[in-house]
Protein backbone atom coordinates (compact mmCIF):
# COMPACT_ATOMS: atom_id res chain seq x y z
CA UNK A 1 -9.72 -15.03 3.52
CA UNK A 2 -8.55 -17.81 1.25
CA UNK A 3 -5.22 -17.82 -0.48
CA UNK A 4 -6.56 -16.91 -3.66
CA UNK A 5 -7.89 -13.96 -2.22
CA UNK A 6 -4.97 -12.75 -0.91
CA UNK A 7 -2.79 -13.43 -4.04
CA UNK A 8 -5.20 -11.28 -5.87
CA UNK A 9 -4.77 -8.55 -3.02
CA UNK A 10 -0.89 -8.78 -3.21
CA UNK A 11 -0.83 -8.40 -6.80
CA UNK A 12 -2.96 -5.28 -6.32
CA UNK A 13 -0.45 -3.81 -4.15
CA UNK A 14 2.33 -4.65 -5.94
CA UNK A 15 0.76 -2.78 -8.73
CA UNK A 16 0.09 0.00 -6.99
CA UNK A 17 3.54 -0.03 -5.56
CA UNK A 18 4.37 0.15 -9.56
CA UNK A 19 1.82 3.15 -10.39
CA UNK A 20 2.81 5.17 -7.46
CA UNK A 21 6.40 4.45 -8.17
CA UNK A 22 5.84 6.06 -11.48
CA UNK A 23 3.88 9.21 -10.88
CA UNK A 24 5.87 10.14 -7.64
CA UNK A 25 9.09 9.12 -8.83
CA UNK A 26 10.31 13.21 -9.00
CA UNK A 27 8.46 14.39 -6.08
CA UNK A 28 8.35 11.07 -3.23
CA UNK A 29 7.64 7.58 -3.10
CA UNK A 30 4.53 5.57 -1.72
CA UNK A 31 4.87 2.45 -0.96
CA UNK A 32 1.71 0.18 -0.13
CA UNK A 33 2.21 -2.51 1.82
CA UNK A 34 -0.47 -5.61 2.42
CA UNK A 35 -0.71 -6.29 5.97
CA UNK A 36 -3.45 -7.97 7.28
CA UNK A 37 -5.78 -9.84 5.49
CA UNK A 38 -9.01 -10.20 7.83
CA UNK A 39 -8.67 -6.26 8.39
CA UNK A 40 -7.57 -5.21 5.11
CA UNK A 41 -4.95 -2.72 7.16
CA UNK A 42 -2.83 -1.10 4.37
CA UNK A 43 0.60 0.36 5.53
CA UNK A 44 1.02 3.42 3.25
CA UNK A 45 5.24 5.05 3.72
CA UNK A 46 5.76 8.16 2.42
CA UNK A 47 9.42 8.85 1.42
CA UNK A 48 11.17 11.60 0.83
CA UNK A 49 14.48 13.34 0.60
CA UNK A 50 13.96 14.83 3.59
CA UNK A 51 12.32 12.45 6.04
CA UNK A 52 9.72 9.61 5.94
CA UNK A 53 6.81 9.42 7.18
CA UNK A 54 4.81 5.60 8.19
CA UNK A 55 0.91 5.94 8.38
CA UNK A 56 -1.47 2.73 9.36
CA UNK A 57 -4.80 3.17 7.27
CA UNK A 58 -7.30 0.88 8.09
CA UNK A 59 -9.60 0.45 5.27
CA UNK A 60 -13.10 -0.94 5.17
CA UNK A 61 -15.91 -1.28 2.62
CA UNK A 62 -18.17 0.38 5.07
CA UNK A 63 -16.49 3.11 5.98
């Protein structure tokens, strides 16, 4: 993946990151997280008051 590529995929998640942010905000947080490009693995942390919770989602256009 070539760097514009993966500027355009961390401005996705740092949108996201922003959405989530705001329809969560009274309930819990997500936070997604860009972790590797060739896989497209997405960290997604779920937050809350009470404890917090780290899943690994691998996603893939052929899934």
């Amino acid at each position: 993946m070539d760097s514009i590529s993966r500027l355009r995929m961390t401005k996705l998640f740092s949108t996201l990151n922003k959405l989530s942010f705001k329809f969560t905000k009274y309930l819990f947080n997500v936070s997604f997280s860009y972790c590797d490009a060739e896989r497209a693995a997405v960290s997604v942390a779920f937050s809350s008051r009470i404890s917090s919770i780290k899943m690994p989602l691998l996603l893939s256009p052929f899934s």
